[in-house]
C-alpha atoms as a PDB file:
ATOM      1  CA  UNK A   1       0.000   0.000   0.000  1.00  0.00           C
ATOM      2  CA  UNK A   2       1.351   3.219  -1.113  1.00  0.00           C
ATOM      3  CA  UNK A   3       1.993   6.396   1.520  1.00  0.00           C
ATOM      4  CA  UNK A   4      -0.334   8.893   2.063  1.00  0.00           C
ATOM      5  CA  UNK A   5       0.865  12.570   2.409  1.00  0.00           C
ATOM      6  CA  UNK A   6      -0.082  12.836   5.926  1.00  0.00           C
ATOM      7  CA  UNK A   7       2.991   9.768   6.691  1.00  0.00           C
ATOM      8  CA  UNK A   8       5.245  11.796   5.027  1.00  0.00           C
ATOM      9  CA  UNK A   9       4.765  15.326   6.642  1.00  0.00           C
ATOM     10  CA  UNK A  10       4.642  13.604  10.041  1.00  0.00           C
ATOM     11  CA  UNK A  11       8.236  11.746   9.724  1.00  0.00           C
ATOM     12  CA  UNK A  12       9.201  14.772   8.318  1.00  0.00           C
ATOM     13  CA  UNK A  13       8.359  16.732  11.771  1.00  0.00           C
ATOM     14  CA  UNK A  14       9.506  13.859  13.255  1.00  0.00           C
ATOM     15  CA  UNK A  15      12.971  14.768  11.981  1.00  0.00           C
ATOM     16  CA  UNK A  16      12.301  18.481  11.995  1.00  0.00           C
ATOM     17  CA  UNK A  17      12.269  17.803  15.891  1.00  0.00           C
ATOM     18  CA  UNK A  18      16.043  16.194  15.962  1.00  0.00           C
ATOM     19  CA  UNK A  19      17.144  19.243  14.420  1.00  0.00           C
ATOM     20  CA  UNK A  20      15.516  22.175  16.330  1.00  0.00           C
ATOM     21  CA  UNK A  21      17.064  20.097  19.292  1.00  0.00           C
ATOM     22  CA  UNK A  22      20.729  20.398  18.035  1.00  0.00           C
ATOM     23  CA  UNK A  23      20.411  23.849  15.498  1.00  0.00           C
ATOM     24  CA  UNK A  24      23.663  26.005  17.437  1.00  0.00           C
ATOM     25  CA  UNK A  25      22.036  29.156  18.284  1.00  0.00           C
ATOM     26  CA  UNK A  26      24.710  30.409  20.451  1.00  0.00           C
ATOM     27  CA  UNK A  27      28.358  30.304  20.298  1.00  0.00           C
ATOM     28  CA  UNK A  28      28.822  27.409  22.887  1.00  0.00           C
ATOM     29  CA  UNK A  29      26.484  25.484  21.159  1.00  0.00           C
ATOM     30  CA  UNK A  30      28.164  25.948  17.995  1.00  0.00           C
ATOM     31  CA  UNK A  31      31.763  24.353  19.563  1.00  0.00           C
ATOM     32  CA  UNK A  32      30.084  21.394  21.047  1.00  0.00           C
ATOM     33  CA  UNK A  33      27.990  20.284  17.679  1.00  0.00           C
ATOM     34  CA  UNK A  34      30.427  18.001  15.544  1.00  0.00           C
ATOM     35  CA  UNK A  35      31.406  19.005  11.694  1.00  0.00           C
ATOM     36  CA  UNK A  36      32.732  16.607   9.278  1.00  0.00           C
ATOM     37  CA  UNK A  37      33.963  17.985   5.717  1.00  0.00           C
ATOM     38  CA  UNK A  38      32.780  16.338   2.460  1.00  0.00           C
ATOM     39  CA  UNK A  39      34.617  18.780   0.635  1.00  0.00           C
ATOM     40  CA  UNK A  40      35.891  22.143   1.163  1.00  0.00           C
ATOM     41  CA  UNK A  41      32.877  24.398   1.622  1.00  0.00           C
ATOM     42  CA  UNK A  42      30.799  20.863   1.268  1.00  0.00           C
ATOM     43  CA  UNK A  43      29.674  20.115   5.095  1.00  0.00           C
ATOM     44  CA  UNK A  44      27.922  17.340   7.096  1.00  0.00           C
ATOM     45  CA  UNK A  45      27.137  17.819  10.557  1.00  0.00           C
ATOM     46  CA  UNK A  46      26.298  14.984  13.454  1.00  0.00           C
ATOM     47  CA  UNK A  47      22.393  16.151  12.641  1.00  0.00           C
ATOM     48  CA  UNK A  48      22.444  15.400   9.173  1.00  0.00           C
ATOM     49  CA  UNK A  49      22.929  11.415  10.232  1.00  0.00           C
ATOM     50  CA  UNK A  50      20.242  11.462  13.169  1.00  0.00           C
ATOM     51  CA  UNK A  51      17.578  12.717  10.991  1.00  0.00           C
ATOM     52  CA  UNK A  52      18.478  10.473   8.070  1.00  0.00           C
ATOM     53  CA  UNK A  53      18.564   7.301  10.590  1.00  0.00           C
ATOM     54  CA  UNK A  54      15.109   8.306  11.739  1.00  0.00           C
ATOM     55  CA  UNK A  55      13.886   7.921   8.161  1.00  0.00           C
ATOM     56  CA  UNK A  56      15.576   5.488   6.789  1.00  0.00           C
ATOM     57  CA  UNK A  57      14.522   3.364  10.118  1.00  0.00           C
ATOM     58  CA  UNK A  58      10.627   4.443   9.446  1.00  0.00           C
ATOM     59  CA  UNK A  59      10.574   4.125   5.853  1.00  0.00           C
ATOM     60  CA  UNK A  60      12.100   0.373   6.075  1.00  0.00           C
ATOM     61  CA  UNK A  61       9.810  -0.053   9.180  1.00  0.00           C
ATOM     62  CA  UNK A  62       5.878   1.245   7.496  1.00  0.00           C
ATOM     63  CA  UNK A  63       7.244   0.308   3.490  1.00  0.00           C
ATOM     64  CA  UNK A  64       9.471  -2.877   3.763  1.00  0.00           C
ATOM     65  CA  UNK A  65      11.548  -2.997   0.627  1.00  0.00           C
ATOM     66  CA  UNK A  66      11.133  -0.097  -1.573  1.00  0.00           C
ATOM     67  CA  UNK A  67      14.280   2.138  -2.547  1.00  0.00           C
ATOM     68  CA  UNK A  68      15.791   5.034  -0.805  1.00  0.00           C
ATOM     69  CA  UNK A  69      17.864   7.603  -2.478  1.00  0.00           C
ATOM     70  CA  UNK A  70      19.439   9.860   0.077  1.00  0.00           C
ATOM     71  CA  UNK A  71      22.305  12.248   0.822  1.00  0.00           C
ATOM     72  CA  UNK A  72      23.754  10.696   3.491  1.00  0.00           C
ATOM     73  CA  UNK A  73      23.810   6.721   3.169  1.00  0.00           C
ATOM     74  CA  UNK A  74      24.040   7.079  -1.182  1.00  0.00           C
ATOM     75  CA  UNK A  75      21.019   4.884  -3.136  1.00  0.00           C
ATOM     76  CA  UNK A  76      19.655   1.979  -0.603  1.00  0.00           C
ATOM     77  CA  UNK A  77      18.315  -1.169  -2.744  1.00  0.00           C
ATOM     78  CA  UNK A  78      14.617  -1.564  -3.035  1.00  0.00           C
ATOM     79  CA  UNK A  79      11.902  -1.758  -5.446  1.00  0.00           C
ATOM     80  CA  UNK A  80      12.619   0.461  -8.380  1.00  0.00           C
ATOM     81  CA  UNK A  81       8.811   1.030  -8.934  1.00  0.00           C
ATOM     82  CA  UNK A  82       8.496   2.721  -5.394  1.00  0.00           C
ATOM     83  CA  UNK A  83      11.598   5.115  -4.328  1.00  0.00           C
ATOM     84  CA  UNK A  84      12.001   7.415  -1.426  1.00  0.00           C
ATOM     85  CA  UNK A  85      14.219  10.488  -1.922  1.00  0.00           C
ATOM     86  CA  UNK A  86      15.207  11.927   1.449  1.00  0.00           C
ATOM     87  CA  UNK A  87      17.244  15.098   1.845  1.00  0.00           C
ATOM     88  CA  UNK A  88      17.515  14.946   6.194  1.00  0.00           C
ATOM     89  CA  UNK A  89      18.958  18.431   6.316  1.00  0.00           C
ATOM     90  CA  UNK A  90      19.179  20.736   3.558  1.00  0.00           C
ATOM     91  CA  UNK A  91      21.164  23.850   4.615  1.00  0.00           C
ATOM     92  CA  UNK A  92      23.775  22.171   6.396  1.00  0.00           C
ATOM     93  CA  UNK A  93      25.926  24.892   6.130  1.00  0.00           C
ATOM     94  CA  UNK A  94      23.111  27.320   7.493  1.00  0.00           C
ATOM     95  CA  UNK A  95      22.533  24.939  10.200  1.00  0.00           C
ATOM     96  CA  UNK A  96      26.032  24.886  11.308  1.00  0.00           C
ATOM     97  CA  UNK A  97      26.305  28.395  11.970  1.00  0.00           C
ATOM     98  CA  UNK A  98      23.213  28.418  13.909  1.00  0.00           C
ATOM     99  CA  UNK A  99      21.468  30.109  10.928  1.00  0.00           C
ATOM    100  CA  UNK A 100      17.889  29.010  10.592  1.00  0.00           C
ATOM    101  CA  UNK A 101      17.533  28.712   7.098  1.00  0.00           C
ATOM    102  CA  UNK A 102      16.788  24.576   6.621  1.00  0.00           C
ATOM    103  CA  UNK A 103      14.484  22.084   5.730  1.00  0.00           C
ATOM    104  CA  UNK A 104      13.524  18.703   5.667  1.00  0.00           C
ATOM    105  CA  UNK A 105      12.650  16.987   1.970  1.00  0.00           C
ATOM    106  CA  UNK A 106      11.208  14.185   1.644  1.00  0.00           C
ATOM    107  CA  UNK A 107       9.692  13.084  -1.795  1.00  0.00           C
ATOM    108  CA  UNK A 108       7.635   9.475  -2.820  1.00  0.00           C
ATOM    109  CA  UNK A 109       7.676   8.431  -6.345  1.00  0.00           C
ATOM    110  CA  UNK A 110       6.160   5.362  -8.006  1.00  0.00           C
ATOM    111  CA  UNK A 111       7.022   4.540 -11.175  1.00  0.00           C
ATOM    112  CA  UNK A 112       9.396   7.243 -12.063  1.00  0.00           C
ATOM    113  CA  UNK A 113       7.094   9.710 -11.166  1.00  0.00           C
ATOM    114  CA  UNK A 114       7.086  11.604  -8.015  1.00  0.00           C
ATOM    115  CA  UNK A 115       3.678  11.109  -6.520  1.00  0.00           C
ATOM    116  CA  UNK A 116       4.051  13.123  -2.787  1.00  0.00           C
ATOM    117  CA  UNK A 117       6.103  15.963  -1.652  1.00  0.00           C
ATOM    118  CA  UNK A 118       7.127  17.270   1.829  1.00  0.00           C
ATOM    119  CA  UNK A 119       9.752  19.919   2.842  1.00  0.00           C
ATOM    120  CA  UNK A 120       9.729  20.923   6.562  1.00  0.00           C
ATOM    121  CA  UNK A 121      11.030  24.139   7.830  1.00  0.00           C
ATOM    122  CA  UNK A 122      11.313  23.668  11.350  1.00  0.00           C
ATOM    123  CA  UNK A 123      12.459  26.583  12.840  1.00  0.00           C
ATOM    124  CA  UNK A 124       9.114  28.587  11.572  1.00  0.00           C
ATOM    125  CA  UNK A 125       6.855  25.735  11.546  1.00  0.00           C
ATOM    126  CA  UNK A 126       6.296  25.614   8.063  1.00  0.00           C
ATOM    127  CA  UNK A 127       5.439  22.434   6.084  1.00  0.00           C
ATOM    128  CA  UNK A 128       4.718  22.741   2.504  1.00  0.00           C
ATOM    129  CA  UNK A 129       3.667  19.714   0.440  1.00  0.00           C
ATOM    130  CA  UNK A 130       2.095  18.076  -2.644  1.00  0.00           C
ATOM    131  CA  UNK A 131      -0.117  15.235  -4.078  1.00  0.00           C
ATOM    132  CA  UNK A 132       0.350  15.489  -7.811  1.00  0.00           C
ATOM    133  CA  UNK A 133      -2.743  16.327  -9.223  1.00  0.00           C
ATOM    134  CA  UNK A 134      -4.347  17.388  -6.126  1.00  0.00           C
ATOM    135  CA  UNK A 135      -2.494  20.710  -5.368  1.00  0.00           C
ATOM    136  CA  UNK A 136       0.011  22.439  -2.782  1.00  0.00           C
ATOM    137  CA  UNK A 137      -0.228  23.389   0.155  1.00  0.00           C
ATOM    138  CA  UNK A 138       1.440  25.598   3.418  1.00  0.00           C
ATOM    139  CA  UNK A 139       0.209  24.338   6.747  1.00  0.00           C
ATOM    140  CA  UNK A 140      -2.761  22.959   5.015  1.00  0.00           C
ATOM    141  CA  UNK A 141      -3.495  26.346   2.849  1.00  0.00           C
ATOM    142  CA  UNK A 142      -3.265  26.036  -1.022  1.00  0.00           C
ATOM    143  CA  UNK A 143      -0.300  27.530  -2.357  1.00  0.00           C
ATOM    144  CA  UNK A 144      -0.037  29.671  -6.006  1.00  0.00           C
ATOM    145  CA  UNK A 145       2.910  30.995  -7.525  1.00  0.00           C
ATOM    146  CA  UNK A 146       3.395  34.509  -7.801  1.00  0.00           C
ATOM    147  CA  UNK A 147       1.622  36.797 -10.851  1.00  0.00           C
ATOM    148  CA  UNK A 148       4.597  39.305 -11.632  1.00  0.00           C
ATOM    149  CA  UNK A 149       4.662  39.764 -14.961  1.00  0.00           C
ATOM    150  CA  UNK A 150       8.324  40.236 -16.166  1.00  0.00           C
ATOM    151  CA  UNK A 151      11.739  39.877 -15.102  1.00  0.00           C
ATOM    152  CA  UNK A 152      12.288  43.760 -14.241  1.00  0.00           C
ATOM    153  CA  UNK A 153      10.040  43.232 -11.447  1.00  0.00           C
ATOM    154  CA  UNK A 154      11.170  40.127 -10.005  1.00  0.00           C
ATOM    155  CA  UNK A 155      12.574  38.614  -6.883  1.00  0.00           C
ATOM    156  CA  UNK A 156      14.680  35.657  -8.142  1.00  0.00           C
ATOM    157  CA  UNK A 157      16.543  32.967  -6.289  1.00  0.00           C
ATOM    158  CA  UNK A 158      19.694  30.820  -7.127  1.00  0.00           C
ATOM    159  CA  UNK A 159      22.490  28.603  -5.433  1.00  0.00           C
ATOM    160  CA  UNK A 160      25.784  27.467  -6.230  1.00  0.00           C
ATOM    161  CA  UNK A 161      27.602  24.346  -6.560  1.00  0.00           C
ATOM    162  CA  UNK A 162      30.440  23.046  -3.970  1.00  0.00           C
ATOM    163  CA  UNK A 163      32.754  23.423  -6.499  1.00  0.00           C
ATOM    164  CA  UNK A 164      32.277  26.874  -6.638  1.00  0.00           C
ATOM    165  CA  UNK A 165      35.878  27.576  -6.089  1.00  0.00           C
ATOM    166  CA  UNK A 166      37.574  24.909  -9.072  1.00  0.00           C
ATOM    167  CA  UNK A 167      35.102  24.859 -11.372  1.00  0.00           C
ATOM    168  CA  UNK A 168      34.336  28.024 -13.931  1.00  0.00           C
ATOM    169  CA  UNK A 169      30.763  26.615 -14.955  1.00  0.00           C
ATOM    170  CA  UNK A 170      29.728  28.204 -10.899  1.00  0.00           C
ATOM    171  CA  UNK A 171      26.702  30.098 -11.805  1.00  0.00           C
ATOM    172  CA  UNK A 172      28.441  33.222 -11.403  1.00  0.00           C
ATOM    173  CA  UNK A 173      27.714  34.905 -14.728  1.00  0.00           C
ATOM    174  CA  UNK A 174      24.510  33.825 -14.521  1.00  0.00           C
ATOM    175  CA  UNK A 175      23.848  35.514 -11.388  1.00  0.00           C
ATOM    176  CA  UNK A 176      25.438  38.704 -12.129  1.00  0.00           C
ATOM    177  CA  UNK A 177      23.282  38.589 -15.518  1.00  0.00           C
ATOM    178  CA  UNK A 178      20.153  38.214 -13.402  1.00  0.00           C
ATOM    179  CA  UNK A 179      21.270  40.792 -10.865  1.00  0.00           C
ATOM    180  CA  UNK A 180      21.081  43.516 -13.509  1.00  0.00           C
ATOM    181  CA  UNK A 181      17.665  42.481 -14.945  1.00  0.00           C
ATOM    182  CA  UNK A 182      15.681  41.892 -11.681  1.00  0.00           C
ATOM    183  CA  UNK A 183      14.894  43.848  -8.381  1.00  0.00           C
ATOM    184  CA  UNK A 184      17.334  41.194  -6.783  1.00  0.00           C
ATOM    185  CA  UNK A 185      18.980  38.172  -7.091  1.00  0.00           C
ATOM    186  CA  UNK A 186      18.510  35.869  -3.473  1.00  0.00           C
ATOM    187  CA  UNK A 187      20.854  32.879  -2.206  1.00  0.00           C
ATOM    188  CA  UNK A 188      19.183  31.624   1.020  1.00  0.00           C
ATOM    189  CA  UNK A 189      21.011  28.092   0.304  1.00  0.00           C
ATOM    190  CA  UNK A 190      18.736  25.677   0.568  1.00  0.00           C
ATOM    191  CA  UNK A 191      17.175  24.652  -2.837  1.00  0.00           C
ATOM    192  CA  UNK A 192      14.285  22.842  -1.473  1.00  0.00           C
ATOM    193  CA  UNK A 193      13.211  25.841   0.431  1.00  0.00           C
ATOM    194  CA  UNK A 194      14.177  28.304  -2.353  1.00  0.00           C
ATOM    195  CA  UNK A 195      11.405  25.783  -4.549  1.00  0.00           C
ATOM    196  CA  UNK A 196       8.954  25.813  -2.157  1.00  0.00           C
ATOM    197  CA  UNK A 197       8.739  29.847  -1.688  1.00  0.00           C
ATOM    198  CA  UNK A 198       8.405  29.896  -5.680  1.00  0.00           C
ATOM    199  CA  UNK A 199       5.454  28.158  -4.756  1.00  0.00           C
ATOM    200  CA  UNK A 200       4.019  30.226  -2.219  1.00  0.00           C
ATOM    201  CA  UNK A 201       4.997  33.163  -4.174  1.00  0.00           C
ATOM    202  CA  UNK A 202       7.670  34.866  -2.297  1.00  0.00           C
ATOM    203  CA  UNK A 203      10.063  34.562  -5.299  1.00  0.00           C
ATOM    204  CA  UNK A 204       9.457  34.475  -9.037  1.00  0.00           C
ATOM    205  CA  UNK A 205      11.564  32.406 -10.554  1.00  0.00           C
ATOM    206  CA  UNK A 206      14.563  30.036  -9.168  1.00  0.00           C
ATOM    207  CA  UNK A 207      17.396  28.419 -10.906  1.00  0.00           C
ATOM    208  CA  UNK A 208      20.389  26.226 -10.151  1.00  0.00           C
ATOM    209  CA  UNK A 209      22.827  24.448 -12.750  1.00  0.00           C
ATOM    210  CA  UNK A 210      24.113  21.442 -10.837  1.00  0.00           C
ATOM    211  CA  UNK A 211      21.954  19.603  -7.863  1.00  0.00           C
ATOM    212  CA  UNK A 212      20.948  15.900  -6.671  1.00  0.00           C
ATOM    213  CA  UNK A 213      17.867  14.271  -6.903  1.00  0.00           C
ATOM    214  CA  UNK A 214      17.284  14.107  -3.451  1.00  0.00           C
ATOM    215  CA  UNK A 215      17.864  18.237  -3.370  1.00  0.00           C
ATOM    216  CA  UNK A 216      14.606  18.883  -5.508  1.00  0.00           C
ATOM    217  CA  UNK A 217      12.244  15.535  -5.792  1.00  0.00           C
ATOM    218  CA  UNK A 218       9.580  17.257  -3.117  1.00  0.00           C
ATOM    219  CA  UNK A 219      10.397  21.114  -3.656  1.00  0.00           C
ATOM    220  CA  UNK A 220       9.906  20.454  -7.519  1.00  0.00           C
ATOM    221  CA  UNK A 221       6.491  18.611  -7.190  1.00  0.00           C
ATOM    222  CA  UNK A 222       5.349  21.194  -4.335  1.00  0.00           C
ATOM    223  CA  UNK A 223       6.431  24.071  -7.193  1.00  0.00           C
ATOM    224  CA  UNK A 224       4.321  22.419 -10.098  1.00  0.00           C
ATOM    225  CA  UNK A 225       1.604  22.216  -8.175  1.00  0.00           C
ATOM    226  CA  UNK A 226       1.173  24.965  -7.145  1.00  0.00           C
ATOM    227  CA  UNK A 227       1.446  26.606 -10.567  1.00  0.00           C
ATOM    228  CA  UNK A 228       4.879  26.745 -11.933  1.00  0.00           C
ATOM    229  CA  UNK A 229       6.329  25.691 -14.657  1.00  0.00           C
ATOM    230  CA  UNK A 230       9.677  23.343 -13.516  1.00  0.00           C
ATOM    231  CA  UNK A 231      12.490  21.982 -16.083  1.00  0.00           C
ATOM    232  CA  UNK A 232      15.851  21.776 -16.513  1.00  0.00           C
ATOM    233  CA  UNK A 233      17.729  24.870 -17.406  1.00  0.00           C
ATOM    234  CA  UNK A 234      17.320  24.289 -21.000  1.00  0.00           C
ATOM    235  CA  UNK A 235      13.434  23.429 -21.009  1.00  0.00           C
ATOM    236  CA  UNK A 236      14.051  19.429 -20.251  1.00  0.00           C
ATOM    237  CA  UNK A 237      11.304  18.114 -18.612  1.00  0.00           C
ATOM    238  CA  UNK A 238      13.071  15.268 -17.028  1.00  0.00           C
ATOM    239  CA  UNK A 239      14.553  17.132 -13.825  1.00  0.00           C
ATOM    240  CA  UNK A 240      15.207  14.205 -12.193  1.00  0.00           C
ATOM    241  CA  UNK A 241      17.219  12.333 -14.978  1.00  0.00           C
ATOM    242  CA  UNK A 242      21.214  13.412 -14.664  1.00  0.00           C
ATOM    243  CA  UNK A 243      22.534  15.754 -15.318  1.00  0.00           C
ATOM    244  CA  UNK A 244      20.403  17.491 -12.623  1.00  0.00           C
ATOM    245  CA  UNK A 245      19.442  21.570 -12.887  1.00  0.00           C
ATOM    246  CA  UNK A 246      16.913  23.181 -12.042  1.00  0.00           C
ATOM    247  CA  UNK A 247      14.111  26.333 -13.678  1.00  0.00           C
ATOM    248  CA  UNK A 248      11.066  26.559 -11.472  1.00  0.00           C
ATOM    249  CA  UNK A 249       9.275  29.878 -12.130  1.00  0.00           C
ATOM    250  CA  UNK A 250       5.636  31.517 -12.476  1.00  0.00           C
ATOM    251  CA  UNK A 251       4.426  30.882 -15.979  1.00  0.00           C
ATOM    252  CA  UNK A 252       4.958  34.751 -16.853  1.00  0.00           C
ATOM    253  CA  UNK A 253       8.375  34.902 -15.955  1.00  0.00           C
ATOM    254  CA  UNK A 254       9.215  31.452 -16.826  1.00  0.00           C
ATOM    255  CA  UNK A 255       9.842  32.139 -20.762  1.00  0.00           C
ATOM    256  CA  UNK A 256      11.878  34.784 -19.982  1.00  0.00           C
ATOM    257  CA  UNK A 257      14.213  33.096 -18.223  1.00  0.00           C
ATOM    258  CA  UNK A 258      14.529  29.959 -20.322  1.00  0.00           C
ATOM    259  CA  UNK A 259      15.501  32.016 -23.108  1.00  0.00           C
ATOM    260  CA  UNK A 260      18.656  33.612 -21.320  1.00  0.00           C
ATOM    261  CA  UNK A 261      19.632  29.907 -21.036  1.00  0.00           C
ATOM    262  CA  UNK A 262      19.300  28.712 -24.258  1.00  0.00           C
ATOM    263  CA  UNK A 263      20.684  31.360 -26.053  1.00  0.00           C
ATOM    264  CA  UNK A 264      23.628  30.784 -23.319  1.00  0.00           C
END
């Protein structure tokens, strides 16, 4: 029997919980929480693992046997025809510093097709989700993207990769092209979050030129249902096929930006 959305926003609160218990608000806090490096500016913190073992441990437990994809523990062997993707703290870096910019995604796809949707923010108490078909939703509220109508009067929102540093394709000239053509250019770094307020209007438009599955499988549904339109950079429709990037914007603005990436 397949999940119902209500299973996944409650293991996502579940693990919304471990993390409000360990986020380092002050600087005591902040020397006692442990830090491991995946990479230079590419962190994982003690958290990331407690919330991940909570759902791997209930997923196995209430859905014996279907896959997990997930940041932490890599691609766990299931049933290809039912997969989890689980991102147990996105904004690890925010986290860290005691910022309170993170979320919990957790995303439920059958078939190759992701069917339910949850990101958690828990240090505002905000859960946004999706059924596909049956709409978004903050706290229970129906979501819609926003209804600017062009780029000069948008609020955008982009990331960038870990390789940032070493690697020239870094989203840099894209953000500085944006920069000049919007009101402003946001990186709150977290890209399910950054999907998720696309949704509920509070940006425009989003982009982001290298991610993981587990980074946008829930934010992506939660965006499309709620009215956006969501592809790769280039207009791809297959988002969750590699290489993985990211366009999620209001159907106004969307156009726009797709054609600054094509003509890239």
């Amino acid at each position: 029997m397949p999940p119902r959305l209500s299973q996944l926003e409650e293991l996502a609160q579940r693990a919304g919980e471990i993390l409000c218990a360990g986020l380092p608000v002050h600087p005591e806090t902040k020397a006692g929480i442990q830090v491991d490096y995946k990479g230079a500016i590419d962190l994982v913190t003690e958290y990331d693992h407690r919330s991940e073992e909570l759902l791997i441990s209930e997923i196995n437990r209430l859905f014996p046997g279907d896959r997990i994809i997930t940041e932490e523990s890599g691609d766990i062997a299931g049933k290809d025809c039912c997969i989890w993707y689980i991102d147990p703290l996105d904004g690890t870096v925010n986290f860290a510093h005691g910022l309170p910019i993170f979320a919990i995604s957790l995303a439920y796809a059958e078939d190759g097709e992701v069917k339910l949707g949850v990101v958690y923010d828990p240090s505002r108490n905000e859960c946004f989700s999706a059924e596909r078909g049956k709409g978004a939703w903050l706290n229970k509220i129906p979501l819609h993207v926003s209804n600017t109508p062009d780029l000069d009067h948008s609020l955008l929102v982009t990331g960038f990769p870990y390789d940032i540093r070493t690697n020239p394709e870094n989203n840099l000239e894209y953000y500085t092209r944006f920069t000049l053509m919007t009101q402003a250019v946001r990186r709150l770094g977290s890209a399910a979050l950054d999907l998720c307020y696309v949704a509920a209007g509070r940006f425009d438009g989003y982009w982001e030129i290298r991610l993981k599955p587990w980074d946008l499988a829930a934010g992506a549904l939660i965006a499309q249902e709620a009215g956006a339109v969501v592809t790769k950079l280039r207009g791809e429709a297959d988002y969750l096929n590699p290489p993985h990037s990211i366009l999620a914007a209001n159907p106004k603005i969307y156009p726009q930006m797709l054609e600054i990436f094509q003509n890239a």
